[in-house]
N, C-alpha and C. Protein backbone atom coordinates (compact mmCIF):
# COMPACT_ATOMS: atom_id res chain seq x y z
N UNK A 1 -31.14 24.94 3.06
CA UNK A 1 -30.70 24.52 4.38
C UNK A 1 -29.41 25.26 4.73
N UNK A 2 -29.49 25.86 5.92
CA UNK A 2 -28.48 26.63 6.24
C UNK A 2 -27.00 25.69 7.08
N UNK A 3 -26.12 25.61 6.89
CA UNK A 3 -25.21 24.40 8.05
C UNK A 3 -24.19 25.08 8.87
N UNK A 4 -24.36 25.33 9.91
CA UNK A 4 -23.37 25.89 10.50
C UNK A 4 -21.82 25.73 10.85
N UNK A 5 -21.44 26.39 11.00
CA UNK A 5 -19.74 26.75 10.74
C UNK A 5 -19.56 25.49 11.79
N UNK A 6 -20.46 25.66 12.94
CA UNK A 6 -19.60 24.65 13.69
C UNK A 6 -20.11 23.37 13.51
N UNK A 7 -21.06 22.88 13.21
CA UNK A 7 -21.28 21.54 12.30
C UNK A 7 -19.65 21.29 11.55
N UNK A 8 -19.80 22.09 10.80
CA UNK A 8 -18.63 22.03 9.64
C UNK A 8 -17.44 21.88 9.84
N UNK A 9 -17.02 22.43 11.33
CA UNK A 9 -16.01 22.07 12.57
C UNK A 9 -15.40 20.53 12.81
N UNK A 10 -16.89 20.30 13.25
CA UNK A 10 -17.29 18.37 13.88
C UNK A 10 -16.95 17.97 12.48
N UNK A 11 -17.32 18.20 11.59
CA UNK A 11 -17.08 17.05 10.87
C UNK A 11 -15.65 17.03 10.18
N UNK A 12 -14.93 17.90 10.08
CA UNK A 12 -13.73 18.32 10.23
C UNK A 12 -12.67 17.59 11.12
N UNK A 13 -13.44 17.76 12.81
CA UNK A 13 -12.54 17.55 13.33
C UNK A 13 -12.69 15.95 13.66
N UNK A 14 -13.80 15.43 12.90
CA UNK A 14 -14.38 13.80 13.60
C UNK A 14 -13.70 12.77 11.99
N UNK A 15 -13.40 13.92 11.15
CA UNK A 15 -12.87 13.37 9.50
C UNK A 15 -11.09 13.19 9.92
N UNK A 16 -10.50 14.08 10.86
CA UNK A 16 -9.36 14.24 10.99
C UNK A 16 -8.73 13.20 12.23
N UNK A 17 -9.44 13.16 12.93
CA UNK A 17 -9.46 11.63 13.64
C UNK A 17 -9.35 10.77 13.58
N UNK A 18 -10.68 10.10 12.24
CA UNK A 18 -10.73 9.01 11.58
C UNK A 18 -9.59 8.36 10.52
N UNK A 19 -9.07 9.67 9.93
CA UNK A 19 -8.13 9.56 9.18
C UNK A 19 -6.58 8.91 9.87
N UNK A 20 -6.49 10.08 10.66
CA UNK A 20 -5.50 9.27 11.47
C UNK A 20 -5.18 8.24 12.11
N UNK A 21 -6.29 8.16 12.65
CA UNK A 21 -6.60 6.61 13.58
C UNK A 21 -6.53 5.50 12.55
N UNK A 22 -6.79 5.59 10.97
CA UNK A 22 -6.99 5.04 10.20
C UNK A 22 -5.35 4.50 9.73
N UNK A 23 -4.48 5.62 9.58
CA UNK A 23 -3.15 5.17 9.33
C UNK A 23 -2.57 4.53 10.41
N UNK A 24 -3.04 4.76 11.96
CA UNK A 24 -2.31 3.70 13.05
C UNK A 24 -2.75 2.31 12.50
N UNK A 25 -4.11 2.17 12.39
CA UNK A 25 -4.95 0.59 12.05
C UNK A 25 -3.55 0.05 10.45
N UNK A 26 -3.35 1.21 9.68
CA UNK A 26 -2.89 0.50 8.72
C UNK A 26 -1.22 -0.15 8.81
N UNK A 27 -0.44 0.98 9.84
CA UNK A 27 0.82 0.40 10.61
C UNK A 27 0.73 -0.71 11.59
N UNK A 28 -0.34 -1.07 11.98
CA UNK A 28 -0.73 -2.01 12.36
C UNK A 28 -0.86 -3.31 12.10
N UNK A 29 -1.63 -3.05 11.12
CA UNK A 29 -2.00 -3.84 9.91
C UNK A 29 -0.71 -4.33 9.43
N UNK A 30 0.37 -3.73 9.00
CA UNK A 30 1.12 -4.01 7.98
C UNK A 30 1.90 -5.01 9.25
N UNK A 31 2.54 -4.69 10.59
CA UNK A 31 2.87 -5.08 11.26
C UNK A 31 2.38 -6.70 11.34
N UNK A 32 1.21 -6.84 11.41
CA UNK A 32 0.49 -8.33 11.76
C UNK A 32 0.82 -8.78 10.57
N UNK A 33 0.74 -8.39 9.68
CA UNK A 33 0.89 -9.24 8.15
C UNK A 33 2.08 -9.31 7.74
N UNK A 34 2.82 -9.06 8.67
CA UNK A 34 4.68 -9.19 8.67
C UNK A 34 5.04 -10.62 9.71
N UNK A 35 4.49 -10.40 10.37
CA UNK A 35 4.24 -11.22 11.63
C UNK A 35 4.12 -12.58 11.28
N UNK A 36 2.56 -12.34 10.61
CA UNK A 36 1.82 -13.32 9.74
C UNK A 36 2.26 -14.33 8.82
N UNK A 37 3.30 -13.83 7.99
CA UNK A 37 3.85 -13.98 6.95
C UNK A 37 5.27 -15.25 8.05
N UNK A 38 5.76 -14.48 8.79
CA UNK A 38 7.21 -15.27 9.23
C UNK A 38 6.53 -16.11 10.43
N UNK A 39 5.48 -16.30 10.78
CA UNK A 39 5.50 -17.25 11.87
C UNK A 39 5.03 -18.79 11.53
N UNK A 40 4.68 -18.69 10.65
CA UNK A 40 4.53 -19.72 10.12
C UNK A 40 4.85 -19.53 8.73
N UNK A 41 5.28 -21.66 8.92
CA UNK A 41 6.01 -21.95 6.96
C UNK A 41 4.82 -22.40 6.45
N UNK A 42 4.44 -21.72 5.53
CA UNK A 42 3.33 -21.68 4.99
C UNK A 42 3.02 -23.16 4.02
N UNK A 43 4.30 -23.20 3.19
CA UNK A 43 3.85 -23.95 2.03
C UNK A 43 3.87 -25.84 2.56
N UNK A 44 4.02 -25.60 4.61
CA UNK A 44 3.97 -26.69 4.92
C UNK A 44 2.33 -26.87 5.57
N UNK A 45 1.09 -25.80 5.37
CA UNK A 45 0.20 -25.57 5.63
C UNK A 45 -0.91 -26.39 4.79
N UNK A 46 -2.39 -26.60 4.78
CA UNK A 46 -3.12 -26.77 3.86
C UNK A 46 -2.93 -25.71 2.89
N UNK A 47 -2.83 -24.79 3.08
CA UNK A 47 -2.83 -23.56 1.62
C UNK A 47 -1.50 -23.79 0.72
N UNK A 48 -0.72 -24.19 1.11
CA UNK A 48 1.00 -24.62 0.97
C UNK A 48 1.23 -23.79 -0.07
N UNK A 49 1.27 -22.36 1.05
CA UNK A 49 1.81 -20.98 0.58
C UNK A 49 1.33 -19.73 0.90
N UNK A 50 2.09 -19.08 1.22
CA UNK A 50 1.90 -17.54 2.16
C UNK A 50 0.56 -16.87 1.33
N UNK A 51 1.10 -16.72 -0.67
CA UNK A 51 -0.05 -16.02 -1.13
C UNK A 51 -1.02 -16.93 -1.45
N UNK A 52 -1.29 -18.33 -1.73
CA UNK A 52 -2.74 -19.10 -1.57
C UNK A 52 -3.68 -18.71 0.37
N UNK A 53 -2.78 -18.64 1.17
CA UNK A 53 -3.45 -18.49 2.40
C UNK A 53 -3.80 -16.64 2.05
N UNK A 54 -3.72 -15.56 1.56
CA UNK A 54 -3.55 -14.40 1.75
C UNK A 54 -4.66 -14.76 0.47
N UNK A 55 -4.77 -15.43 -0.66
CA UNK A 55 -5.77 -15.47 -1.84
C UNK A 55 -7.35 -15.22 -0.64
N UNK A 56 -6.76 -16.64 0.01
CA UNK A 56 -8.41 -17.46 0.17
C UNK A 56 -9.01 -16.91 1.60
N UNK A 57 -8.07 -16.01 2.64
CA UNK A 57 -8.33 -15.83 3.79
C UNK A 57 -7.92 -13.72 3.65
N UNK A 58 -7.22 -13.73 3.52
CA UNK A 58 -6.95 -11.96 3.29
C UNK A 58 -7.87 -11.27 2.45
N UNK A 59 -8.86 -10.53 3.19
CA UNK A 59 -9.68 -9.47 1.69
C UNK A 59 -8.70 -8.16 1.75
N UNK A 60 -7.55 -8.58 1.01
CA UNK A 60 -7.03 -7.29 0.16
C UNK A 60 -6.66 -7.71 -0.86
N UNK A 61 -6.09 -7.20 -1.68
CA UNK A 61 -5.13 -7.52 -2.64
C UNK A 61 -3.93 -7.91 -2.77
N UNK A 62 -3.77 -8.61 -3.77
CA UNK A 62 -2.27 -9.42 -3.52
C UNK A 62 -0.80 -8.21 -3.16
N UNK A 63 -1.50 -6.49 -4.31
CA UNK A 63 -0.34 -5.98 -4.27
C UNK A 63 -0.55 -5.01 -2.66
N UNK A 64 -1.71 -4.51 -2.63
CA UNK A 64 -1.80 -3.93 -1.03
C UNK A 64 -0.93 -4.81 0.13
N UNK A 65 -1.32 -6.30 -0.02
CA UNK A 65 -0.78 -7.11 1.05
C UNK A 65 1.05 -6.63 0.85
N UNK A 66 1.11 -6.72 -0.41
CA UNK A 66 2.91 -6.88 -0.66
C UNK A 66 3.53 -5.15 -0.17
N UNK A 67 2.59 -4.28 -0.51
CA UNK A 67 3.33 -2.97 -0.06
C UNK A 67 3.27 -3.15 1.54
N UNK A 68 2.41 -3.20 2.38
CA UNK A 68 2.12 -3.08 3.48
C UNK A 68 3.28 -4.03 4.36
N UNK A 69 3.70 -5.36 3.63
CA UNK A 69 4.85 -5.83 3.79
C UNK A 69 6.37 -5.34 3.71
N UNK A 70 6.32 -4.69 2.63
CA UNK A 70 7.59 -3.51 2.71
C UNK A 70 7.21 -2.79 3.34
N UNK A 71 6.58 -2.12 4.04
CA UNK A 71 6.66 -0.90 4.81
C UNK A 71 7.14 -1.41 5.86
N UNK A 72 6.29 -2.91 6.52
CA UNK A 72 7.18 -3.39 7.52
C UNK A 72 8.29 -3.84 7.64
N UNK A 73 8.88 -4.52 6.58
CA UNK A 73 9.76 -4.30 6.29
C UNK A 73 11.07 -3.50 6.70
N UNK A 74 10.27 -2.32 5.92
CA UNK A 74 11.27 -1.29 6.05
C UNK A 74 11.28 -0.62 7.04
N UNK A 75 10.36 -0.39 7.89
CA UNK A 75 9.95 0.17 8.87
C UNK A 75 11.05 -0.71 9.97
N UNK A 76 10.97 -2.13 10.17
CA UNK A 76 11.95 -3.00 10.73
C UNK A 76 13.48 -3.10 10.44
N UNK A 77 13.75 -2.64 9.62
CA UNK A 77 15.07 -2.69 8.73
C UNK A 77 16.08 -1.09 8.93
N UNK A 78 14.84 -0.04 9.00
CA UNK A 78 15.33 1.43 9.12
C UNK A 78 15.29 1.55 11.13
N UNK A 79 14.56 0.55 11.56
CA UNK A 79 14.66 0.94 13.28
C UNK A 79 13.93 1.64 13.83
N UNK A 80 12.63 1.87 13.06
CA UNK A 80 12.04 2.87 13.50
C UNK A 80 10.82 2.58 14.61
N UNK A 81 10.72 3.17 15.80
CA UNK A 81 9.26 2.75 16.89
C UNK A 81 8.33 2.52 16.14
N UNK A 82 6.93 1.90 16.56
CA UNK A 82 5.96 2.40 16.47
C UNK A 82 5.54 3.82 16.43
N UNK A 83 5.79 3.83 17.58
CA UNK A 83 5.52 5.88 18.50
C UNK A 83 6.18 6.43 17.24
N UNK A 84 7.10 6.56 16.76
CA UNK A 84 7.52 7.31 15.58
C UNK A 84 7.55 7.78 14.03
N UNK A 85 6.63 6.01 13.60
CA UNK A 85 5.69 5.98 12.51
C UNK A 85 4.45 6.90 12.84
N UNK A 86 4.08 6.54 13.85
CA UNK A 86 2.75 7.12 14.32
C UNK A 86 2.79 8.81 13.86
N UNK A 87 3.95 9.46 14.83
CA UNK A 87 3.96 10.90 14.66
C UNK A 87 4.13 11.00 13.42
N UNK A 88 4.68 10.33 12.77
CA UNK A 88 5.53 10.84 11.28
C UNK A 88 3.53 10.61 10.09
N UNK A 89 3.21 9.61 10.59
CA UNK A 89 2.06 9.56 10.04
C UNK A 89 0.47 10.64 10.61
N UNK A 90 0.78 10.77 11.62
CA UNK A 90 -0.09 11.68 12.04
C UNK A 90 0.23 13.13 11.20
N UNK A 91 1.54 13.40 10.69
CA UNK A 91 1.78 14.28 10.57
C UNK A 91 1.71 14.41 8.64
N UNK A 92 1.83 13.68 8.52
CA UNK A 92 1.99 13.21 7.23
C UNK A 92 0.82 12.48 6.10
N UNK A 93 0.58 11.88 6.74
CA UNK A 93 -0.63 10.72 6.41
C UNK A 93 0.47 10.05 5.67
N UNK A 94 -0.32 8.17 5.70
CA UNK A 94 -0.10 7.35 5.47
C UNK A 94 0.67 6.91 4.12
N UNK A 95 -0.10 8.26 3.09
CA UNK A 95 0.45 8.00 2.00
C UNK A 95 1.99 8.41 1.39
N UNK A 96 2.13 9.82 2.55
CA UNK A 96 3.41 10.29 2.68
C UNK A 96 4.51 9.39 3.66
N UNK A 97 3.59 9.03 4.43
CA UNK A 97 5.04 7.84 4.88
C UNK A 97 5.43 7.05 4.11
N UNK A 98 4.28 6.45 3.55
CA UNK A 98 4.75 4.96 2.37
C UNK A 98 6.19 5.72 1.34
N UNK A 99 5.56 6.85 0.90
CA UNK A 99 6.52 7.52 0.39
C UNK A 99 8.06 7.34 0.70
N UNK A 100 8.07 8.34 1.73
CA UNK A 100 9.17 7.87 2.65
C UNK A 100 9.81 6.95 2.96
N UNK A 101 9.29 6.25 3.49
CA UNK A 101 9.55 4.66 4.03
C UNK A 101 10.39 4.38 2.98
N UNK A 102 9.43 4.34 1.41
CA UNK A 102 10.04 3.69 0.35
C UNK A 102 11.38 4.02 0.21
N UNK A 103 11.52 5.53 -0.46
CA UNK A 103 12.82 6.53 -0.49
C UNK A 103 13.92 6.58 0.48
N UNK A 104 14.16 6.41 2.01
CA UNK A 104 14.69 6.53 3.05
C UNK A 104 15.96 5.01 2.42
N UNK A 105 17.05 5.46 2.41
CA UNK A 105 18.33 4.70 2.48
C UNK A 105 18.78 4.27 3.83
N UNK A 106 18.97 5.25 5.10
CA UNK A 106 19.16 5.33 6.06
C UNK A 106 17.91 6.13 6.91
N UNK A 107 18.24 5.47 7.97
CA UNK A 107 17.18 6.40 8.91
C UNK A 107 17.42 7.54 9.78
N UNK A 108 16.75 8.48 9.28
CA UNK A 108 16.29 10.01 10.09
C UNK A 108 15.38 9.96 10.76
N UNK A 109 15.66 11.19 11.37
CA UNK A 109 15.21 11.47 12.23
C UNK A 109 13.52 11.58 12.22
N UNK A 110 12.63 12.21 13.21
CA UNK A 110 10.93 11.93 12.46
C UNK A 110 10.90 13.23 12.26
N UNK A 111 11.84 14.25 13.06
CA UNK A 111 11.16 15.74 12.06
C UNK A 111 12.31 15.98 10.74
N UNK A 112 13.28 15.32 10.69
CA UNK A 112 13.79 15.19 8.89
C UNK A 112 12.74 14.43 8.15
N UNK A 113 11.91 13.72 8.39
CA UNK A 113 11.45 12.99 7.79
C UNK A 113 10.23 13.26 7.63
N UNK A 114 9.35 14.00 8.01
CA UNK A 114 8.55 14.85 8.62
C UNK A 114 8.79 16.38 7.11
N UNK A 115 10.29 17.07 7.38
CA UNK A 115 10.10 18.04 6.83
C UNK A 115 10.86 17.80 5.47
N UNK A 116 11.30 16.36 5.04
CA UNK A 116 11.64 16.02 3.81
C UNK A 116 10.73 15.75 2.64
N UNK A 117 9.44 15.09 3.30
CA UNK A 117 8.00 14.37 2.82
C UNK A 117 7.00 15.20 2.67
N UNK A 118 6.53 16.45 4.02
CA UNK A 118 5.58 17.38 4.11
C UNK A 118 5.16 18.11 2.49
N UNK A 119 6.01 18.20 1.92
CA UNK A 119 5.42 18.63 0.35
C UNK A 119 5.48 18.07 -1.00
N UNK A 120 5.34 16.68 -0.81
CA UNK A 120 5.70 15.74 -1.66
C UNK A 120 3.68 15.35 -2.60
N UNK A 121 3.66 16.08 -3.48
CA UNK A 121 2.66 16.03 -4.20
C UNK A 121 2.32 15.13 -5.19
N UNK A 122 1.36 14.77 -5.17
CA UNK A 122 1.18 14.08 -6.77
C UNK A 122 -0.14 14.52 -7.49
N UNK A 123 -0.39 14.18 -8.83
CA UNK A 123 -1.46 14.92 -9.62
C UNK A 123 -2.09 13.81 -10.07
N UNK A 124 -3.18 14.20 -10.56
CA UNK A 124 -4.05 12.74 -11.20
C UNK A 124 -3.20 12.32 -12.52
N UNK A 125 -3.07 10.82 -12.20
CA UNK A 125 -2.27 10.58 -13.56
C UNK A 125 -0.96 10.04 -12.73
N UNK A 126 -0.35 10.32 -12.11
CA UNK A 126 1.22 10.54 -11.94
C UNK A 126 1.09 8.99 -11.45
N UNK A 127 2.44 8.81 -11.27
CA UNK A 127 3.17 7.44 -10.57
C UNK A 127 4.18 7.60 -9.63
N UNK A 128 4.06 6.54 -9.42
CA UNK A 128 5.68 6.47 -8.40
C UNK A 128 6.14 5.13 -8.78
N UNK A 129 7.35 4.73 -9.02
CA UNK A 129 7.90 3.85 -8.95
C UNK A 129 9.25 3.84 -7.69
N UNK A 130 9.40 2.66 -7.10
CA UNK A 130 10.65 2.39 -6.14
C UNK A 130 10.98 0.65 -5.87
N UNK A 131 12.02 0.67 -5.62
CA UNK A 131 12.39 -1.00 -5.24
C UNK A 131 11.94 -1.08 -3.93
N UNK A 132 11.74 -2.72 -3.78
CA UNK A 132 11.29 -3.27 -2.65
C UNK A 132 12.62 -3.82 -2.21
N UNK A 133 12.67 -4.29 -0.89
CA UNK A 133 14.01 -4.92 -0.99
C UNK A 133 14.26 -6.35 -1.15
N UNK A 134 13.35 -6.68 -2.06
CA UNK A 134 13.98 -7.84 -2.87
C UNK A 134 14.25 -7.76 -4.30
N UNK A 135 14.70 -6.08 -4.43
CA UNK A 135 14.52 -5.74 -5.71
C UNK A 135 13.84 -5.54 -6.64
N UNK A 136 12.55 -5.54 -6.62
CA UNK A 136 11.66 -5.89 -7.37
C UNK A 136 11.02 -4.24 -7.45
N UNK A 137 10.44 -4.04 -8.26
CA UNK A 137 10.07 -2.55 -8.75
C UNK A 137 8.52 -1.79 -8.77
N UNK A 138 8.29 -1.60 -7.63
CA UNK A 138 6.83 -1.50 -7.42
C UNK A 138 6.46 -0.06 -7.53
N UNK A 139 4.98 -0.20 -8.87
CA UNK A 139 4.34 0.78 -9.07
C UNK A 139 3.47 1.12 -8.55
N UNK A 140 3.31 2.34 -8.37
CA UNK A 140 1.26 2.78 -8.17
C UNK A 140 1.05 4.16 -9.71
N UNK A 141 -0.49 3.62 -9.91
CA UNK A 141 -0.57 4.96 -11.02
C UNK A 141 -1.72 5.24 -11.16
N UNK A 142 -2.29 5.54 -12.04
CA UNK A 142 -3.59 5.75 -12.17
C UNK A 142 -3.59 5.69 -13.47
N UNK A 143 -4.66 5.27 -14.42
CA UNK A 143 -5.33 5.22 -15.75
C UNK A 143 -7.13 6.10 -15.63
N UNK A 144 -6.95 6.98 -16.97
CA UNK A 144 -8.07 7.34 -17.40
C UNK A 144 -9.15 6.44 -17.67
N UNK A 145 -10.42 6.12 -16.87
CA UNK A 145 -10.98 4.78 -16.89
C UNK A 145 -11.38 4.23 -18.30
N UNK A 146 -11.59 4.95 -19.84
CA UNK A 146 -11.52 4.19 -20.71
C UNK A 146 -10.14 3.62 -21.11
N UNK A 147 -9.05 4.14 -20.90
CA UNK A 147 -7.95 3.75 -20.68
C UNK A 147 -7.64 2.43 -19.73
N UNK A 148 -7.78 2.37 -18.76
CA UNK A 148 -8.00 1.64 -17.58
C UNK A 148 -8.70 0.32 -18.10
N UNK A 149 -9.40 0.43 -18.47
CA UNK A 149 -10.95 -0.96 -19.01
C UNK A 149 -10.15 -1.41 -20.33
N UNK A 150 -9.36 -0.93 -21.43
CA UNK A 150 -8.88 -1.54 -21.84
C UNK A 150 -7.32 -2.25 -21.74
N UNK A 151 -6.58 -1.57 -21.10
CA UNK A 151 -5.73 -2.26 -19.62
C UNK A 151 -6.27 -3.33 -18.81
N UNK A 152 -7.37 -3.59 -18.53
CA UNK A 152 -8.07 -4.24 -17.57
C UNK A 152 -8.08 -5.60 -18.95
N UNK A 153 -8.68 -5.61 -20.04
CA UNK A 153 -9.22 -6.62 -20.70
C UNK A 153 -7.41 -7.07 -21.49
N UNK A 154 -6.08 -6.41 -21.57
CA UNK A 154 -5.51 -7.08 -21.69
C UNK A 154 -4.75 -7.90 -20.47
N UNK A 155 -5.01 -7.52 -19.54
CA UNK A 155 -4.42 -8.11 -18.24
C UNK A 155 -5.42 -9.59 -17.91
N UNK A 156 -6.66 -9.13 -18.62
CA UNK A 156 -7.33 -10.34 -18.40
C UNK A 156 -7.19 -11.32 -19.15
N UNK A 157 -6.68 -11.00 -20.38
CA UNK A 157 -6.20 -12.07 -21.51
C UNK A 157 -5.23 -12.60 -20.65
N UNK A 158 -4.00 -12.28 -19.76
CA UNK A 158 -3.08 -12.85 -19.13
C UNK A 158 -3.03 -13.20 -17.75
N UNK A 159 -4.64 -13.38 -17.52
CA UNK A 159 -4.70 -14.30 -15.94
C UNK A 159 -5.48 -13.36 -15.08
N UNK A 160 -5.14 -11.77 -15.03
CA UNK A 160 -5.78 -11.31 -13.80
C UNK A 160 -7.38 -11.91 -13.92
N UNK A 161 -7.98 -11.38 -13.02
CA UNK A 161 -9.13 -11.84 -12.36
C UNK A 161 -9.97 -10.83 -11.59
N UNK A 162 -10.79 -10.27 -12.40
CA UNK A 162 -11.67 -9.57 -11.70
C UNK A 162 -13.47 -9.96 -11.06
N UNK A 163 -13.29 -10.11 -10.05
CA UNK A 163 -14.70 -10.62 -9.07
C UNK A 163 -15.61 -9.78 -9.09
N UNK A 164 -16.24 -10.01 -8.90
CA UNK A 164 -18.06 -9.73 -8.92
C UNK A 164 -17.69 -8.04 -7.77
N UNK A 165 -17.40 -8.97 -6.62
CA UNK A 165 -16.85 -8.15 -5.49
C UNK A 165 -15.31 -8.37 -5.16
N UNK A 166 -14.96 -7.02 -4.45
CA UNK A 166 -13.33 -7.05 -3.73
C UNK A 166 -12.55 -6.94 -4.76
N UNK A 167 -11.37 -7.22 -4.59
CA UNK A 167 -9.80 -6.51 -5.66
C UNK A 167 -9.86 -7.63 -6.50
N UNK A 168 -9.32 -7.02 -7.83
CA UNK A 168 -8.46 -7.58 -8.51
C UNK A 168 -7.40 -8.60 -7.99
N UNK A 169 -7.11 -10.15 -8.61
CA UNK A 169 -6.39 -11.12 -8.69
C UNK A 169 -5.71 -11.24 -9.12
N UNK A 170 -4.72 -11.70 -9.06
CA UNK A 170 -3.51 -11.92 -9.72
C UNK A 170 -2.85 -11.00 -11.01
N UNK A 171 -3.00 -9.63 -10.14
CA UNK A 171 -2.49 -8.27 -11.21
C UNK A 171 -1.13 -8.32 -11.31
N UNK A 172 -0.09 -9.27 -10.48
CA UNK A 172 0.99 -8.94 -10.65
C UNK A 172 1.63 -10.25 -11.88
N UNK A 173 0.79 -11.37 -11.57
CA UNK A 173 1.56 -12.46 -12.58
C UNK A 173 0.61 -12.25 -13.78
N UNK A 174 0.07 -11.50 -13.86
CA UNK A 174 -0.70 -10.87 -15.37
C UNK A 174 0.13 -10.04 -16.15
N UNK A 175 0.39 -9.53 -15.04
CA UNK A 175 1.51 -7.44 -16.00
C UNK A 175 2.61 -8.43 -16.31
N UNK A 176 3.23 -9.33 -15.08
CA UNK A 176 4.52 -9.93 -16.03
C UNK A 176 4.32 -10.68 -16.85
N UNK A 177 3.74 -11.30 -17.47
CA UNK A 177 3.24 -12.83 -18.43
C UNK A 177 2.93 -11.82 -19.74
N UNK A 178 2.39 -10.65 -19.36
CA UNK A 178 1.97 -9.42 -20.42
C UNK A 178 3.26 -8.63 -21.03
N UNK A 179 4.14 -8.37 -20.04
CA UNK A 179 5.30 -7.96 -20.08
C UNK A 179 6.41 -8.74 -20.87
N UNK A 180 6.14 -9.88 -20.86
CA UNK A 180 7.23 -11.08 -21.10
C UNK A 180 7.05 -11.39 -22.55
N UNK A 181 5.76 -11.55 -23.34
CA UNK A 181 4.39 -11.89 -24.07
C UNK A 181 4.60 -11.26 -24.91
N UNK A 182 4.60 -10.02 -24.35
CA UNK A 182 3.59 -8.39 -25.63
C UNK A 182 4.72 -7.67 -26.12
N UNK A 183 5.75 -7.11 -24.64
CA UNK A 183 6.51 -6.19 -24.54
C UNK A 183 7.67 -6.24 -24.71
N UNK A 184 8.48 -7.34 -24.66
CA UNK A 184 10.27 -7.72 -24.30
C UNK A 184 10.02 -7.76 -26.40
C-alpha cells in the first residue's frame, strides 16, 4: 500500500492539534480541580475529605490529581494568564511547562520561559524530582517493567492498590509506610 505524503500531512497536522488542544483541556483541568478543591470544605461533606471525594468521584490518580494541583497552584502564585500558559504550552507541550512551572522561583516572561524549557530532555529511565509548595518532594520516573512488577508487589505489601481497571491507589501512603518500614 502506497500512503501519500499528504495523507501523512493530515495526520500530522490533525496529531498536532489534538495534542495541543489536549494541553489547554489539561490547564483547564488543573484549574477546575483547584477550584474544586477550595470551594468547598470537604471533610464537612458525605466523603469528609477532598481525597475520599477525588478516590470515589475523580478517575485519575491520587498523584496526577496532586501535580495538576501544583501547577495551579503555581500557575496562581507565579501570575500567570491563561492566554500565557496556553502559548507557553502550545509551544512547549504540557510536559515542558509542568517542568517549568515546577522550576520557576519568580515569574518570566513566556518567551524566557519558552526559550529556558525549549530543550529540556529526558531519556527512558530518568526522573525529575522538585518541591511542591507545601514542601513535599514530588517524583516522576520510570522502572524497567520487571523492575516495576516487583516495585509494584512491594508497594502492595504497604497498601497501594491496583484495580482490575484505571490507576493505581494509594501510591503515595504506600512509598511512605515503605519508606518509613524498609528504608529509614
Amino acid at each position: 500500500m502506497n500512503v501519500s505524503k499528504k495523507m501523512v500531512k493530515e495526520v500530522i497536522s490533525r496529531l498536532d492539534v489534538a495534542i495541543s488542544n489536549s494541553g489547554y483541556a489539561k490547564l483547564r483541568l488543573a484549574g477546575e480541580l483547584l477550584w474544586a478543591r477550595n470551594v468547598i470544605v470537604w471533610k464537612l461533606t458525605d466523603y469528609k475529605g477532598w481525597h475520599n471525594f477525588c478516590r470515589l468521584e475523580v478517575k485519575m490518580s491520587n498523584s496526577c490529581i496532586s501535580r495538576y494541583l501544583v501547577f495551579a497552584q503555581l500557575i496562581n502564585k507565579l501570575k500567570y494568564t491563561n492566554n500565557q500558559c496556553q502559548q507557553i504550552i502550545d509551544a512547549l507541550g504540557w510536559f515542558r511547562f509542568g517542568v517549568g512551572i515546577m522550576d520557576l522561583k519568580r515569574k518570566v516572561s513566556v518567551k524566557t520561559f519558552i526559550l529556558r524549557y525549549k530543550n529540556f530532555k529526558t531519556i527512558p529511565g530518568s526522573y525529575g524530582a522538585a518541591k511542591d509548595p507545601n514542601g513535599d518532594r514530588l517524583y516522576t520516573f520510570s522502572l524497567p517493567a520487571n523492575d516495576a512488577d516487583v516495585f509494584d508487589t512491594w508497594l502492595c505489601n504497604y497498601g497501594m492498590f491496583i484495580p482490575d481497571e484505571g490507576p493505581r491507589r494509594n501510591v503515595r501512603d504506600a512509598m511512605i509506610k515503605l519508606v518509613r518500614n524498609k528504608l529509614k
